[in-house]
Structures are given as structure tokens and as C-alpha cells.
Protein backbone atom coordinates (compact mmCIF):
# COMPACT_ATOMS: atom_id res chain seq x y z
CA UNK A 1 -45.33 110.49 98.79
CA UNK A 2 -48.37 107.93 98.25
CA UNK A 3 -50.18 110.92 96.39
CA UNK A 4 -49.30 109.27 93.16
CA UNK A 5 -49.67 105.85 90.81
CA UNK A 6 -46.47 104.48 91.07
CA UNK A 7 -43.11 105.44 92.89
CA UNK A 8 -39.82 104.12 91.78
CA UNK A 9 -37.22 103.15 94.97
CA UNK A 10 -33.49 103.30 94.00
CA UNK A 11 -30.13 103.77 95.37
CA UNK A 12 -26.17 102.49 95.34
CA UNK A 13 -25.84 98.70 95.67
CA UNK A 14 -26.57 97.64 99.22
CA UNK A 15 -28.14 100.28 101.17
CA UNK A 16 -31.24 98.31 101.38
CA UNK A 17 -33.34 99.72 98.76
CA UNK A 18 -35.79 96.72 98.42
CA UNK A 19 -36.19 96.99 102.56
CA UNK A 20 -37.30 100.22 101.93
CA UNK A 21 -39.33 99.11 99.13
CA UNK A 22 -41.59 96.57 100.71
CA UNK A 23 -41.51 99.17 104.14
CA UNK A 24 -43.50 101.66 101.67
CA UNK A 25 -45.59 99.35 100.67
CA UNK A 26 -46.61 98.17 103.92
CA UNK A 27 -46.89 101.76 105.52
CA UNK A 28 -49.08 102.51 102.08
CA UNK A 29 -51.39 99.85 102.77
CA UNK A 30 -51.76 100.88 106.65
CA UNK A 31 -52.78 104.00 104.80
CA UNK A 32 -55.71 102.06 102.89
CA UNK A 33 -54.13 101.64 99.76
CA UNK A 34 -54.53 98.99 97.45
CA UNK A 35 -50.81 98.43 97.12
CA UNK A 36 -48.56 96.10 94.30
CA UNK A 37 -44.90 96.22 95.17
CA UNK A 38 -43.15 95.02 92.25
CA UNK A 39 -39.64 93.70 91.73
CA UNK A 40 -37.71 94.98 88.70
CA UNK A 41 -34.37 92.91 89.53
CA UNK A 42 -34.63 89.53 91.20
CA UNK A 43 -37.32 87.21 92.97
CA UNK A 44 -35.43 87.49 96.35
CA UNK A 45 -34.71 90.79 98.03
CA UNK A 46 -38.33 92.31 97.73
CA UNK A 47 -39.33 88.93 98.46
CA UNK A 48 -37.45 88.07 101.62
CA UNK A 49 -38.64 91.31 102.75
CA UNK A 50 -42.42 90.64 102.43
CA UNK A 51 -42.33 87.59 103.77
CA UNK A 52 -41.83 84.70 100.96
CA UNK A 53 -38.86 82.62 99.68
CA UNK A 54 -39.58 84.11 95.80
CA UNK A 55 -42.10 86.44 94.13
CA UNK A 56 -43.42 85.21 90.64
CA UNK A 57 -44.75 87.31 87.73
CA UNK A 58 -48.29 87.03 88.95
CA UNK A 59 -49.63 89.15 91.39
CA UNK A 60 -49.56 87.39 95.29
CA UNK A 61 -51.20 89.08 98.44
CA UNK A 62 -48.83 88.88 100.65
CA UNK A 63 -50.05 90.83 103.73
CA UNK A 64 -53.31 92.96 103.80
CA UNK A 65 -53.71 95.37 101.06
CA UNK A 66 -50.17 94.31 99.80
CA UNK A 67 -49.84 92.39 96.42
CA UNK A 68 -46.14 91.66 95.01
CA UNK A 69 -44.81 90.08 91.65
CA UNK A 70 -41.35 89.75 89.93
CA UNK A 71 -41.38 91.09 85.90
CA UNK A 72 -40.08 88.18 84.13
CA UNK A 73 -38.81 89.97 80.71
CA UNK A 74 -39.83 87.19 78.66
CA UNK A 75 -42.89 87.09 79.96
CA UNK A 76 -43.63 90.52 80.31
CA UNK A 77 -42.27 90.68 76.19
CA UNK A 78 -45.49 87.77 75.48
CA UNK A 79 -47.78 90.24 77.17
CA UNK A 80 -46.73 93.66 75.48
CA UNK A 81 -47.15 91.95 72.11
CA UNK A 82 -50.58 90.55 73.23
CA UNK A 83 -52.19 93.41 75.12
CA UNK A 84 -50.28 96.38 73.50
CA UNK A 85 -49.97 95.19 70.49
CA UNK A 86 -53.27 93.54 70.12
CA UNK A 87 -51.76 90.04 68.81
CA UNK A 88 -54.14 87.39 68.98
CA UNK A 89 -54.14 84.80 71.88
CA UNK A 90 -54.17 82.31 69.44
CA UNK A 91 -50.43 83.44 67.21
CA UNK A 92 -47.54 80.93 68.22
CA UNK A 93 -45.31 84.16 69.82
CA UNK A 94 -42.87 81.24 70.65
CA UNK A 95 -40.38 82.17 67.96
CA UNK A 96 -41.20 85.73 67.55
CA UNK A 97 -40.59 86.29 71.19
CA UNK A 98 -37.55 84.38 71.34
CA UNK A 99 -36.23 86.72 68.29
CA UNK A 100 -36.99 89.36 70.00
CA UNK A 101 -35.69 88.41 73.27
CA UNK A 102 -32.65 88.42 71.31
CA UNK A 103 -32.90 91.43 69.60
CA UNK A 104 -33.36 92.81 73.22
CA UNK A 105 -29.78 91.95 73.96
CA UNK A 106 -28.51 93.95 71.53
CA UNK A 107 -30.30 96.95 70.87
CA UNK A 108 -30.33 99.97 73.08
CA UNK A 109 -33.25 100.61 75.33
CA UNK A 110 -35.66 97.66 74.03
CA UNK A 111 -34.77 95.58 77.58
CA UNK A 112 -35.12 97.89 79.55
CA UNK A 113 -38.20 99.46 78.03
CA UNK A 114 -39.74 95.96 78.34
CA UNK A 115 -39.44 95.83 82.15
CA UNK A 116 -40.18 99.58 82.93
CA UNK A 117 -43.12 99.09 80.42
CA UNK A 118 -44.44 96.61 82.71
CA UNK A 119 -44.43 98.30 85.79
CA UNK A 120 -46.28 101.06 83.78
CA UNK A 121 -49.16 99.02 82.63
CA UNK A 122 -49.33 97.56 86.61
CA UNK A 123 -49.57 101.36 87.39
CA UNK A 124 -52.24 101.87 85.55
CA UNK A 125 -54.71 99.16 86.66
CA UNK A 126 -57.61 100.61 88.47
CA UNK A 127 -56.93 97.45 91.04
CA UNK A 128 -53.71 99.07 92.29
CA UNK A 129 -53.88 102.51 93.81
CA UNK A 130 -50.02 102.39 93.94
CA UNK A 131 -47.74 100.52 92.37
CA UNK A 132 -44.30 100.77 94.46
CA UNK A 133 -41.29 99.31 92.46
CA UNK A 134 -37.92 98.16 93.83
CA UNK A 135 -35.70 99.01 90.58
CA UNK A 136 -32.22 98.38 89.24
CA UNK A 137 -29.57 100.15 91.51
CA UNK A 138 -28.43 103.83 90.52
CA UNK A 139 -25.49 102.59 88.13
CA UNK A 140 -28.75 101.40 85.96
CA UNK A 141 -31.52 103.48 86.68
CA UNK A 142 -31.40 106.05 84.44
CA UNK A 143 -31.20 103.96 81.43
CA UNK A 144 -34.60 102.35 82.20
CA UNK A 145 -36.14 106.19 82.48
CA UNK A 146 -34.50 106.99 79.28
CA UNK A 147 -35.92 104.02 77.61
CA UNK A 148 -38.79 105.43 75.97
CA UNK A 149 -37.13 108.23 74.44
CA UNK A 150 -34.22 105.80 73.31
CA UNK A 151 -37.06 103.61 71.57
CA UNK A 152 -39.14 106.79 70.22
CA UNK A 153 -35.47 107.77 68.20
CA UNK A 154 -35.52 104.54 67.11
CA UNK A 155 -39.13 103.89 66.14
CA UNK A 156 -40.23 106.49 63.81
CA UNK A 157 -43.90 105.72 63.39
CA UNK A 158 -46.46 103.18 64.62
CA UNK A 159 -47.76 101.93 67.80
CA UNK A 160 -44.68 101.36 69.73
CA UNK A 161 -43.80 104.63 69.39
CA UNK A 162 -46.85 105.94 70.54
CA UNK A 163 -47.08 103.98 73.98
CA UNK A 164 -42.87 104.92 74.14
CA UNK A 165 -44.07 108.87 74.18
CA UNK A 166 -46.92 107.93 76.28
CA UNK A 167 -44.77 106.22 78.64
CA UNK A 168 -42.10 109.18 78.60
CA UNK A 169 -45.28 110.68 79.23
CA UNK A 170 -46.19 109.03 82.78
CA UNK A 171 -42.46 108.99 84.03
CA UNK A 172 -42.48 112.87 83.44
CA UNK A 173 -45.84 114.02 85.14
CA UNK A 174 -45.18 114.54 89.70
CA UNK A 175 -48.27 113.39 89.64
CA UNK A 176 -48.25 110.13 88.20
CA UNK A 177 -44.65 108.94 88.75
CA UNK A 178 -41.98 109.57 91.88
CA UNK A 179 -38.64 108.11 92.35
CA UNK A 180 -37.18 107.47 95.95
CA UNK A 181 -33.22 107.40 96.52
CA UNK A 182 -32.23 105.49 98.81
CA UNK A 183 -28.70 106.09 100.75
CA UNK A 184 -26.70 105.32 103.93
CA UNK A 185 -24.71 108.04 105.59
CA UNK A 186 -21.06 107.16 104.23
CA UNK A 187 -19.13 108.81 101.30
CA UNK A 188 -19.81 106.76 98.27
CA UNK A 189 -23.62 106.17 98.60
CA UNK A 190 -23.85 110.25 99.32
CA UNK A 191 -21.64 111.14 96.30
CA UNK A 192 -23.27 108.40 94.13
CA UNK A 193 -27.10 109.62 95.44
CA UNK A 194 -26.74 113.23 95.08
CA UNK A 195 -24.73 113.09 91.50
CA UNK A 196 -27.79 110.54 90.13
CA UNK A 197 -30.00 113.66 92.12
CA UNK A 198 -29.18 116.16 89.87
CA UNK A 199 -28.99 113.54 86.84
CA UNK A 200 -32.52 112.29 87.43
CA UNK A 201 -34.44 115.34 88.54
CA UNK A 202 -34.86 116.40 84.98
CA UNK A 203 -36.50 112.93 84.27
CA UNK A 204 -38.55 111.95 86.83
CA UNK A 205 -39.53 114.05 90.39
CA UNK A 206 -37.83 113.13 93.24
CA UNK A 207 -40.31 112.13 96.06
CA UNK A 208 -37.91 111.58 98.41
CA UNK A 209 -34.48 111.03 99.23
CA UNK A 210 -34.44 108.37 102.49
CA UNK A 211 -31.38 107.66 104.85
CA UNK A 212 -31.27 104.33 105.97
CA UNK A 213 -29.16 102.92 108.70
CA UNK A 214 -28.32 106.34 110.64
CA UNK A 215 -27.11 105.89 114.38
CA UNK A 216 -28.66 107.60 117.45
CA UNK A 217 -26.42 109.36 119.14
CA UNK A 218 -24.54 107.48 121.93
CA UNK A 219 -26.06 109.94 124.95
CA UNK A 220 -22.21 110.03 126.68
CA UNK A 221 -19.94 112.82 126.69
CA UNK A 222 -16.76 111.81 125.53
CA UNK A 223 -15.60 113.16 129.26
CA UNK A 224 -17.70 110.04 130.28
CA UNK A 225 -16.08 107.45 127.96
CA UNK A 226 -12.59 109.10 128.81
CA UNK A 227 -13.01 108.22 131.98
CA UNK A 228 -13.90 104.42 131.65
CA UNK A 229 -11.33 102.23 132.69
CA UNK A 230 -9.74 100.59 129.26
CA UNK A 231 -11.60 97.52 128.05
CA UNK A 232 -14.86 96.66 125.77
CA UNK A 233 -17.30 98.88 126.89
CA UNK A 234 -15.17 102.11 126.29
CA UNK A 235 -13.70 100.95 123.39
CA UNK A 236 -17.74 99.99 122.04
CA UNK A 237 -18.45 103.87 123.02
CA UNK A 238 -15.78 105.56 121.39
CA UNK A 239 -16.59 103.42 118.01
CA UNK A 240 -19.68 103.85 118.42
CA UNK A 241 -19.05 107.82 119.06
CA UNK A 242 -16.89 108.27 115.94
CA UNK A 243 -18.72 106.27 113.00
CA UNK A 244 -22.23 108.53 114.69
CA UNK A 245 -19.76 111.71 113.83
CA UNK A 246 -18.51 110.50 110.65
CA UNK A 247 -22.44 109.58 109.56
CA UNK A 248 -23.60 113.22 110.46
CA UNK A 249 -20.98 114.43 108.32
CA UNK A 250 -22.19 112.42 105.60
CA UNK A 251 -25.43 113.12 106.33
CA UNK A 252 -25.64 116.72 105.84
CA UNK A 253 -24.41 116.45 102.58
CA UNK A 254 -27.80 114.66 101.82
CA UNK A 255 -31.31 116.80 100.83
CA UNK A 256 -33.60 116.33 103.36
CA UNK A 257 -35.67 113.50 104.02
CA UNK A 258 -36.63 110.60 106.20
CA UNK A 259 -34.10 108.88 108.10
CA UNK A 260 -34.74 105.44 109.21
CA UNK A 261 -31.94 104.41 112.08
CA UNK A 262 -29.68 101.65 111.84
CA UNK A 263 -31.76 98.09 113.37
CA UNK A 264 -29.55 96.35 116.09
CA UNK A 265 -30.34 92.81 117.17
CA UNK A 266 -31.66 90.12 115.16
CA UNK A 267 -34.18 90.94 113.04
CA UNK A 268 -35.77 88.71 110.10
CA UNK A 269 -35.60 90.67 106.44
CA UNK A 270 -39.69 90.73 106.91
CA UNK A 271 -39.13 92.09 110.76
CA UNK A 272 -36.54 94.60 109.25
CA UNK A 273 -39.53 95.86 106.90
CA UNK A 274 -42.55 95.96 109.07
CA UNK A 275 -39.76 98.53 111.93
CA UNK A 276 -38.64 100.57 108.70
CA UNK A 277 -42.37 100.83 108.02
CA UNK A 278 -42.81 101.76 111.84
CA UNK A 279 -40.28 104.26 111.75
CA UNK A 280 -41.08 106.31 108.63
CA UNK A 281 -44.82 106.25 109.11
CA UNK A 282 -44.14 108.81 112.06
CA UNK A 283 -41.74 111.10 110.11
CA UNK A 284 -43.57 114.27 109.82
């Protein structure tokens, strides 16, 4: 999975894609990797997870080997013009960003290939050897991979269209650029994961497809728990006993993959990353 420059973590709203996120990057840097997890949404989640209130759009070390930021899409806009477009340091980009800030409200693909652009260029730095970013949830995914084909229509010639082909480029290639789903074992994240599956595979490769939150089985025969006397405790095993069923239901409609089980106590959202880190770095 870590054989590549940057991987892309996704899934349905609230299965705990930016846990997952900031686990990667953690087991990556246990590997020795130079690692930048970025955050393509908010300054929180990914955050939280690493240990800090909020990321900001420059590069923090967080833990050993792990750097984070937040893409700020105004900010990120200022540098594209600068460093891709080779505007001087000196030009006022006050207004012109501003009107295109605008513009990027209203015409398809140029927000989104702002922010995706960004993580991109991060990927590319020789200071990273991966650049792990917690994305937009699967409702809004695939419109930031078909960004720089959207902008390429629109663009005929010139240099924005040649970094949009060049970045349509990097999604496309296994070897540069993997995307991670992200689902628990119940019927809407399954049906939403594997329908963006088959949607997405022809975009970018699928590196993975992780199950987060999956319950070890109980270790009682339902004999046992029909023989408790009525009360908490048999009515804890028999819930316990039907939502583990009603998981591996769900889960075998998923492709295979890591499963990372569900994290009962207490647990701080950095805690929650460093055992999800745990727990996939001895998947096979």
C-alpha cells in the first residue's frame, strides 16, 4: 500500500475515514517513511486524530516522521498562480485571486481541481515519500478525480491544461496514486463503497478497501446465553450476538481487505489512531 507517492482515503460519511487516515500515516512512518498526511476537508478530524486542536496550511511535525497540513483553497489558489504559473512574488494576486475564487464557485471542476492540485504538488516533493490524504467523503470524491479532465475540456491550450493532463496523468498511474475506501459492516456504507468501487476503479487503483469497526465474535454459544437467567448480561450477549451476525453479513459483501475491529472503552481520537495503526500494521 505505501509502495506509492500519495494514497487517497475515502468512504461514506462517518465511518472514520480521517482515523484511518492519520492510522496510515503513523504505521507509514513506523515503516521509515517520510510521511505528510494532508486534510482535504476541514482542520479538525485529521487533526484530532494526530494529536492537535487544528492543522494549518503549512506543513507541522506532529509525531516522528509524520508532517500534517489543511489545503486552504484560497491559499492553495495564491500558490498555483505563483509556482505553476510562474507569477511573480511581487504581482498584487489580491484581486485576481479573489476573482477567481469566485469564478471557482461557479464553474465546474476549477474548486476542486484547486485542492486535488495541491495535494499533487505535496506528492511530488522529494521531502515527502508519501503523501496520505484524508479526502471529501464518497458522495464527492469522484468529482475531485475527474477534475482535471473537466478543466482539460474546458481549457483548450496553454499551461493549465498541460499540468490538468499531467495531473490526470498521476491520478491514473498504480504506481504513483492509490485510493483507500473506507467502510463499516452495515448496509448503506457497503452499498455506497462497492457502487463508488466499480465507479472509481476506472480512475484511480484501488489500494485497498478497509473495514473499520467489525466485532469479534462473542466466544458463547447461543445454548450458553439461552441459558442465562433474564437480565443485563444475557440481554448484552444476545445484542452483542446479533449486530456480530448482521456485520458478517455485511461484510462479505465487501472485497477483501483489512479489517480493523470496533475500539471499546474510552479512547482519545489520537489513542483511536495510534490502536488502528496497531491493528493494521499486523494484517498480512
Amino acid at each position: 500500500m505505501f509502495d506509492r507517492s500519495l494514497l487517497v482515503v475515502s468512504g461514506k460519511g462517518g465511518v472514520g475515514k480521517s482515523a484511518i487516515t492519520a492510522a496510515l500515516s503513523i504505521l507509514a512512518a513506523r515503516r521509515g517513511l517520510s510521511v505528510l498526511a494532508v486534510s482535504m476537508t476541514d482542520d479538525l478530524g485529521l487533526g484530532n486524530h494526530l494529536g492537535v486542536d487544528r492543522l494549518g496550511y503549512r506543513a507541522q511535525e506532529l509525531r516522528p516522521g509524520v508532517n500534517a497540513l489543511r489545503i486552504d483553497r484560497s491559499q492553495a489558489l495564491d500558490e498555483y498562480i505563483r509556482l505553476q504559473l510562474h507569477a511573480p512574488r511581487i504581482a498584487p494576486l489580491g484581486p485576481v485571486a479573489r476573482g477567481l475564487n469566485a469564478l471557482a464557485d461557479t464553474v465546474p471542476g476549477i474548486r476542486d481541481i484547486i485542492t486535488i492540485g495541491k495535494v499533487l504538488f505535496e506528492a511530488g516533493k522529494s521531502q515527502w515519500d508519501i503523501v496520505i490524504a484524508d479526502a471529501p467523503p464518497l458522495g464527492q470524491i469522484t468529482s475531485y478525480l475527474r477534475a482535471p479532465v473537466t478543466i482539460a475540456g474546458l481549457v483548450p491550450v496553454g499551461r493549465v491544461r498541460d499540468q490538468a493532463l499531467r495531473y490526470e496523468e498521476e491520478l491514473g498511474d498504480p504506481d504513483h496514486t492509490g485510493l483507500v475506501l473506507v467502510a463499516t459492516p452495515e448496509e448503506l456504507p457497503v452499498v455506497e463503497t462497492n457502487e463508488a468501487h466499480d465507479e472509481i476503479a476506472s480512475m484511480v487503483d484501488i489500494a485497498a478497501v478497509i473495514t473499520n469497526r467489525v466485532l469479534d465474535p462473542l466466544g458463547v454459544s447461543g445454548e450458553t446465553l439461552a441459558g442465562l437467567p433474564a437480565g443485563p448480561h444475557r440481554d448484552a450477549g444476545l445484542l452483542q450476538r446479533g449486530l456480530y451476525q448482521a456485520q458478517r453479513r455485511w461484510t462479505a459483501d465487501l472485497p477483501d481487505g483489512p479489517d480493523v475491529p470496533f475500539l471499546f472503552g474510552v479512547h482519545t481520537p489520537g489513542e483511536v489512531a495510534v490502536l488502528i495503526a496497531d491493528n493494521i500494521g499486523g494484517t498480512p
